[in-house]
C-alpha atoms as a PDB file:
ATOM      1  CA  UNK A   1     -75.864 -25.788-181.372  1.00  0.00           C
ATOM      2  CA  UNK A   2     -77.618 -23.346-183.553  1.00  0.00           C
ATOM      3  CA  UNK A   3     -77.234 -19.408-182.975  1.00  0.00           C
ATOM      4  CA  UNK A   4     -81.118 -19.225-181.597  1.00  0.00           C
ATOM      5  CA  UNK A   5     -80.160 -22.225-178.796  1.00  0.00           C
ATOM      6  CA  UNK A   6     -77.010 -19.433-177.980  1.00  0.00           C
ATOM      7  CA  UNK A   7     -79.425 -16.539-177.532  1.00  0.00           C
ATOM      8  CA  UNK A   8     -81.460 -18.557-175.739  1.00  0.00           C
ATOM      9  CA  UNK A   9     -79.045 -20.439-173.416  1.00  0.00           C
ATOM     10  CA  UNK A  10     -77.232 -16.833-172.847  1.00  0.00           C
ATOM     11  CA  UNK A  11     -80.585 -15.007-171.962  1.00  0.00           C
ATOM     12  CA  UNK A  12     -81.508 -17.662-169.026  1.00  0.00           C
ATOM     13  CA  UNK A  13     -77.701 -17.280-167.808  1.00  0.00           C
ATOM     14  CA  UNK A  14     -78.065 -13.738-167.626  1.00  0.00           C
ATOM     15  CA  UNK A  15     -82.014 -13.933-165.783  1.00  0.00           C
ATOM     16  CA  UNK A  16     -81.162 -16.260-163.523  1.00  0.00           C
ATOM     17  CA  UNK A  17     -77.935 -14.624-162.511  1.00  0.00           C
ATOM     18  CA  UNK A  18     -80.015 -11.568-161.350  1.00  0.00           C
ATOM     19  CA  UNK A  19     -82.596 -13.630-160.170  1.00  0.00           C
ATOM     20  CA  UNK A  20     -80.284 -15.796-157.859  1.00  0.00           C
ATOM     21  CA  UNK A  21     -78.422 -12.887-156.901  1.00  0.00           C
ATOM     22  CA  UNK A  22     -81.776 -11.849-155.141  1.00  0.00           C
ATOM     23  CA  UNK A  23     -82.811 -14.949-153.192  1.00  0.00           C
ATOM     24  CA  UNK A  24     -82.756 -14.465-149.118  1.00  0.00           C
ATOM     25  CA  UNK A  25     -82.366 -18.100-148.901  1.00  0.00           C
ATOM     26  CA  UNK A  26     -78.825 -18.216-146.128  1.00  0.00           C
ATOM     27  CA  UNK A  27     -78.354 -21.635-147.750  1.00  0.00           C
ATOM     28  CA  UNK A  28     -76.968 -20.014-150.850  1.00  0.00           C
ATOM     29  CA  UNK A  29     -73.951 -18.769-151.181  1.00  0.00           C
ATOM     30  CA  UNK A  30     -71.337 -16.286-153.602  1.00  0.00           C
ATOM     31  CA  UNK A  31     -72.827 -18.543-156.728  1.00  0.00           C
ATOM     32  CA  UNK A  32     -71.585 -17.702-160.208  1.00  0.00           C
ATOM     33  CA  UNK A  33     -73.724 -19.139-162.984  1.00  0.00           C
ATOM     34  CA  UNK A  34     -70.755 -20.192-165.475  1.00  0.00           C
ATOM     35  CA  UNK A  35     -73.420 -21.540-168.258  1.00  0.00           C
ATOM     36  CA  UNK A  36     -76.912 -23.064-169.209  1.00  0.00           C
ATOM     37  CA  UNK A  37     -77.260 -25.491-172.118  1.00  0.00           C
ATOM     38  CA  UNK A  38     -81.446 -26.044-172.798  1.00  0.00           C
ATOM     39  CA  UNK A  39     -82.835 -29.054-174.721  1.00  0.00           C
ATOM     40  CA  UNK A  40     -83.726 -28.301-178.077  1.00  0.00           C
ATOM     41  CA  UNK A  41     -87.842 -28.696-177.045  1.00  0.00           C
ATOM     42  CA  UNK A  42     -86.826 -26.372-174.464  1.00  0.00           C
ATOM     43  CA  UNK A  43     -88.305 -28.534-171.451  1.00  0.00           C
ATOM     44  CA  UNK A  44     -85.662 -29.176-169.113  1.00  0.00           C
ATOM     45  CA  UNK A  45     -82.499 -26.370-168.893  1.00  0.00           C
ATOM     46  CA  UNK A  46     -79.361 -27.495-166.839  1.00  0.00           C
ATOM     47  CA  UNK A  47     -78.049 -24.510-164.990  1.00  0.00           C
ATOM     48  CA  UNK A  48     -74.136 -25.076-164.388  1.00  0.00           C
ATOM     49  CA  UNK A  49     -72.834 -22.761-161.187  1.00  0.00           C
ATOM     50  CA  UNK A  50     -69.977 -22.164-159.215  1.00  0.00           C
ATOM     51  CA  UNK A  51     -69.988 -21.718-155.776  1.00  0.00           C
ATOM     52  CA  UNK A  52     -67.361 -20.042-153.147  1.00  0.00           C
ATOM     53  CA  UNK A  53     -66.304 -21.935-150.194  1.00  0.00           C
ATOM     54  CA  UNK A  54     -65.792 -25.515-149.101  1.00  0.00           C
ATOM     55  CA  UNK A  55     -67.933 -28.937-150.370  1.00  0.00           C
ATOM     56  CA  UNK A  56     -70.266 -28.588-147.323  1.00  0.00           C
ATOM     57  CA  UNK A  57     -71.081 -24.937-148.791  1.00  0.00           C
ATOM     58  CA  UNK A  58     -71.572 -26.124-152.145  1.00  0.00           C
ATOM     59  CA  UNK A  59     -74.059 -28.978-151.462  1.00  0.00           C
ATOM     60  CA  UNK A  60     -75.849 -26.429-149.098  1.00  0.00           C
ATOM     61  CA  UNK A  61     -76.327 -23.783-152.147  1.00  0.00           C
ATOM     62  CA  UNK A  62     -77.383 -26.275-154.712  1.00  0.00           C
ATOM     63  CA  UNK A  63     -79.662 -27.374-152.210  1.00  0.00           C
ATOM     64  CA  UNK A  64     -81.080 -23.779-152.054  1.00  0.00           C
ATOM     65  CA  UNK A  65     -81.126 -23.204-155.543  1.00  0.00           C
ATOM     66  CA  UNK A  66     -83.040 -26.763-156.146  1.00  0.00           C
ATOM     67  CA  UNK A  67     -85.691 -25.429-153.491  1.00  0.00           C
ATOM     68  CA  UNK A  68     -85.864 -22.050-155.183  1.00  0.00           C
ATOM     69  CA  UNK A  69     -86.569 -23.375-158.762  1.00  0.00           C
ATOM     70  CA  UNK A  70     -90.398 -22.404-159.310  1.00  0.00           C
ATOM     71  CA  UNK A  71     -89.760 -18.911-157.882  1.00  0.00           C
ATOM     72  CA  UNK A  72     -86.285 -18.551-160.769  1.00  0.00           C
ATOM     73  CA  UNK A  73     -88.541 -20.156-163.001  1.00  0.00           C
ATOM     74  CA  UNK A  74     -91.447 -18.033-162.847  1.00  0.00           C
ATOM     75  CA  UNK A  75     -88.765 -15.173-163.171  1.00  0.00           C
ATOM     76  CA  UNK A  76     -87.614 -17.153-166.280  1.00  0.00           C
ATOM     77  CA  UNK A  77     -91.050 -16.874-167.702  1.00  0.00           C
ATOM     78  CA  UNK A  78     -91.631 -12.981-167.137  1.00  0.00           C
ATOM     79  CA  UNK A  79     -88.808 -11.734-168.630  1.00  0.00           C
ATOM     80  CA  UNK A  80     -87.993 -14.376-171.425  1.00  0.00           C
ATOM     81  CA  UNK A  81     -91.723 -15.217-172.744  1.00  0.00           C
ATOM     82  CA  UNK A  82     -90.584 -18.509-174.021  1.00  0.00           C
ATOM     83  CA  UNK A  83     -92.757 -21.129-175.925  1.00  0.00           C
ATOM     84  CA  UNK A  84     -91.766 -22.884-172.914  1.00  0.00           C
ATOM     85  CA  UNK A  85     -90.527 -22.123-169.161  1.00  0.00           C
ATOM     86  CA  UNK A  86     -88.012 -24.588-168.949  1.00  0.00           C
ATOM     87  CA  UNK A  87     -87.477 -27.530-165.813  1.00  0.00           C
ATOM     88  CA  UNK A  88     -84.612 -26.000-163.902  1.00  0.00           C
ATOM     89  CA  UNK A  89     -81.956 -28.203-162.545  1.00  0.00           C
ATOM     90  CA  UNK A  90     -78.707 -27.055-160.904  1.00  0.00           C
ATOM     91  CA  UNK A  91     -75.139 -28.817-161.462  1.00  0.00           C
ATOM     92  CA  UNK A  92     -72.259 -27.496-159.702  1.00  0.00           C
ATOM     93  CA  UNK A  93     -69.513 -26.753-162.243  1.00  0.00           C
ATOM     94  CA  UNK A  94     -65.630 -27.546-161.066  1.00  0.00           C
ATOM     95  CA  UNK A  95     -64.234 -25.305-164.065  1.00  0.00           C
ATOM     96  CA  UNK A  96     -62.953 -22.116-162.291  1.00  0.00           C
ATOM     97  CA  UNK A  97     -62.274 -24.305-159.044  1.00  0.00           C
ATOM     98  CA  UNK A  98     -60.133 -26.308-161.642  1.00  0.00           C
ATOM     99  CA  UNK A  99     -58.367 -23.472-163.746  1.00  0.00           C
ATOM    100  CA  UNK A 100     -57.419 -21.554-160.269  1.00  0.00           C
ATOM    101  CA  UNK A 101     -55.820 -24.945-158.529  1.00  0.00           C
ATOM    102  CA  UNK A 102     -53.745 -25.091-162.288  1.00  0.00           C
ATOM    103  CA  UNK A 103     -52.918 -21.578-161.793  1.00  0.00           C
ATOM    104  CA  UNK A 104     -51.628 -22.345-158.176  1.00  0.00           C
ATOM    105  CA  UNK A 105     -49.180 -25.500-159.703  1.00  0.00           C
ATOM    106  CA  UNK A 106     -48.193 -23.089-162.495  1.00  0.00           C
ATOM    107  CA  UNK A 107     -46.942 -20.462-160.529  1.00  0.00           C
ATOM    108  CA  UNK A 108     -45.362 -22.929-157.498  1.00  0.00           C
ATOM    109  CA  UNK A 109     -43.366 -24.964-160.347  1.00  0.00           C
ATOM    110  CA  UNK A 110     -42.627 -21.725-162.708  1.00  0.00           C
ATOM    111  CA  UNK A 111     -39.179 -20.310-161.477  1.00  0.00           C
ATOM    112  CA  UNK A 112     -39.442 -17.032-159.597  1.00  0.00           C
ATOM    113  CA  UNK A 113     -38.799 -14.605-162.179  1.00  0.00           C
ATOM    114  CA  UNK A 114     -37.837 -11.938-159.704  1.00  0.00           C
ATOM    115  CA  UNK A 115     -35.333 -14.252-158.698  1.00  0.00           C
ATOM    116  CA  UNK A 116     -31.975 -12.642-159.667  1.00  0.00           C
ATOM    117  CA  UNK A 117     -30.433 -16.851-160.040  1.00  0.00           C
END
């Protein structure tokens, strides 16, 4: 990935972070945008989030965030000015859902180290 797809992956993660952070939709949750990656031609952007709460939760925010695309996409072309405005799609990312439940296994097989054994 060259440095300019970087700057330009970085600057939608950080517009559309404030811009979902504003939608009234109640269909969206506590959403975390972990990462975009753009196409080179800049036509389609995948926008990879994590969402708080159960499965049922999660399917109800990307839902949300899919119906909200052309309003974070105009928002996407005000601040940005892109050649472009890129298609938005929305992919729920397991990552940090992932790294916490390996935290959880860690710490239940590590021995208690306040343990005086």
């Amino acid at each position: 990935m060259t440095e300019r797809m970087r700057r330009v992956n970085e600057a939608l993660r950080e517009v559309l972070s404030e811009g979902i952070a504003g939608l009234k939709d109640p269909r969206i949750g506590f959403v975390t945008v972990t990462g975009v990656d753009t196409s080179p031609d800049l036509r389609q952007a995948t926008v990879y989030v994590s969402v708080l709460g159960a499965e049922a939760k999660q399917r109800a925010t990307l839902a949300g965030l899919q119906s909200a695309h052309g309003v974070l996409q105009s928002r996407v072309n005000r601040e940005l000015r892109l050649k472009r405005t890129p298609q938005l799609t929305f992919e729920y990312d397991p990552t940090i859902e992932r790294g916490v439940r390996l935290s959880r296994l860690i710490d239940e097989l590590a021995p208690d180290e306040h343990d005086p054994d």
